[in-house]
Protein backbone atom coordinates (compact mmCIF):
# COMPACT_ATOMS: atom_id res chain seq x y z
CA UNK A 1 0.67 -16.86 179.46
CA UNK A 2 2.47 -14.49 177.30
CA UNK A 3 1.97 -11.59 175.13
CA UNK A 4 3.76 -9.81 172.98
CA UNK A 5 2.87 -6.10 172.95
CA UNK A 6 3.23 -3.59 169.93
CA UNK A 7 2.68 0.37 169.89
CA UNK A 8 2.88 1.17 166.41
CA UNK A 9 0.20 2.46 163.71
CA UNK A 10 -2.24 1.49 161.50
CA UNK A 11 -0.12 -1.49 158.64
CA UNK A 12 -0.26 -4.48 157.89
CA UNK A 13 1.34 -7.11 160.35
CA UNK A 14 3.88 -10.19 160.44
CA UNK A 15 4.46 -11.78 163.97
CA UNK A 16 6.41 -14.45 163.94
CA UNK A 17 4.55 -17.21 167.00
CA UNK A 18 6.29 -19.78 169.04
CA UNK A 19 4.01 -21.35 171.89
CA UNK A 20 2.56 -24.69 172.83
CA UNK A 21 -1.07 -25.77 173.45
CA UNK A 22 -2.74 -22.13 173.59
CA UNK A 23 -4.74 -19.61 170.92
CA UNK A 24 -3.50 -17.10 168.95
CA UNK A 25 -5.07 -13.74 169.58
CA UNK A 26 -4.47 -10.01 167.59
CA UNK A 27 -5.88 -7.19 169.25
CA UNK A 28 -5.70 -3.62 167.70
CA UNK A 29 -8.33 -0.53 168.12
CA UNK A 30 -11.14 -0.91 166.59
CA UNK A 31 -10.91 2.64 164.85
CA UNK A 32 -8.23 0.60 162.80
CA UNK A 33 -11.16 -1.01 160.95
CA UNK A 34 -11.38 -5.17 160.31
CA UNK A 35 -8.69 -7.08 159.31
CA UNK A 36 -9.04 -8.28 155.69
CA UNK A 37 -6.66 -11.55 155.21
CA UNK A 38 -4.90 -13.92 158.08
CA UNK A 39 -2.02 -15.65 156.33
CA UNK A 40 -0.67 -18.69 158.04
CA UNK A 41 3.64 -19.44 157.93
CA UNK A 42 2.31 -21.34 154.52
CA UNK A 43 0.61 -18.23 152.88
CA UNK A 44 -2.96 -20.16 153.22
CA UNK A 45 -5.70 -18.03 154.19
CA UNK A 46 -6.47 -18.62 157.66
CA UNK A 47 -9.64 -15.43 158.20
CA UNK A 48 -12.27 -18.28 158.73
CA UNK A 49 -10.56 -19.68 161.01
CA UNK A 50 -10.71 -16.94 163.09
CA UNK A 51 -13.49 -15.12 165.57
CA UNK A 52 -13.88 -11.60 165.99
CA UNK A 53 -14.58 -10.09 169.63
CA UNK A 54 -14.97 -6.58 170.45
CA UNK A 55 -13.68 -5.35 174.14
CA UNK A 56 -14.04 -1.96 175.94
CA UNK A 57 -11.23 -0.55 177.61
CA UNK A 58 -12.65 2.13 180.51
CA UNK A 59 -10.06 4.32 182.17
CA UNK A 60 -11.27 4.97 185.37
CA UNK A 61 -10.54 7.74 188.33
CA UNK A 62 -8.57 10.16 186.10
CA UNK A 63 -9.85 13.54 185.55
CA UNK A 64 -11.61 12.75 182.07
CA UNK A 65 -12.09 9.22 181.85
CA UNK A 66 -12.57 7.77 178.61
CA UNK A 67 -13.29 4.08 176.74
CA UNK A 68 -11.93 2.74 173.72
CA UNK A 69 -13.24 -0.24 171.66
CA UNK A 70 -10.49 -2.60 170.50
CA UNK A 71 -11.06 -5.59 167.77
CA UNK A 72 -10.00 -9.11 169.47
CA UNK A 73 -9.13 -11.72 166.54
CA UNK A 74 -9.33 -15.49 168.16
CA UNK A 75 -7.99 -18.72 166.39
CA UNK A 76 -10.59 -21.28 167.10
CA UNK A 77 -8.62 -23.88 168.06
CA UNK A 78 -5.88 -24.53 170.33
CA UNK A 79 -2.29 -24.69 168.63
CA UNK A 80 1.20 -25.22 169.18
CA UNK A 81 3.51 -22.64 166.89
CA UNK A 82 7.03 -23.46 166.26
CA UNK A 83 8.20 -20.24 165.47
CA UNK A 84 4.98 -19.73 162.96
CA UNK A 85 4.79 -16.17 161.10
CA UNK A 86 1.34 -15.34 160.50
CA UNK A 87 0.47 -12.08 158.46
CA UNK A 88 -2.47 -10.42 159.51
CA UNK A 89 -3.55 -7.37 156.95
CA UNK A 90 -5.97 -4.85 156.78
């Protein structure tokens, strides 16, 4: 029921979760490129564990509308974070 939003560019990524019973998700634009490595708060390798989506963003009603693609990374399973950091890298 929460997100956490960041506006920054293209690096490398450590977000520190806290949350019970719910997925992780990491969304970014897709011109970014794929994520490489997902490092769990123990430094184990965590990429499998995840599934990529892709999701258009339409702007709509302005006077040049445009789309942008972003990449959606899913954990799999449902998890509870106690203040977790998880390094995502590209």
């Amino acid at each position: 029921t929460t997100l956490t939003k960041s506006v920054t560019a293209k690096s490398n990524k450590s977000v520190t979760l806290t949350g019970t019973n719910g997925y992780i998700y990491f969304c970014y634009p897709a011109s970014y490129g794929n994520l490489t490595s997902i490092l769990d708060q123990n430094g184990f390798e965590q990429f499998s564990s995840f599934t990529k989506y892709t999701a258009n963003v339409t702007s709509t009603g302005l006077g040049e509308d445009w789309t942008t693609s972003y990449f959606i990374y899913k954990l799999n399973n449902i998890t509870s974070p106690a203040a977790w950091t998880y390094q995502f890298k590209f």
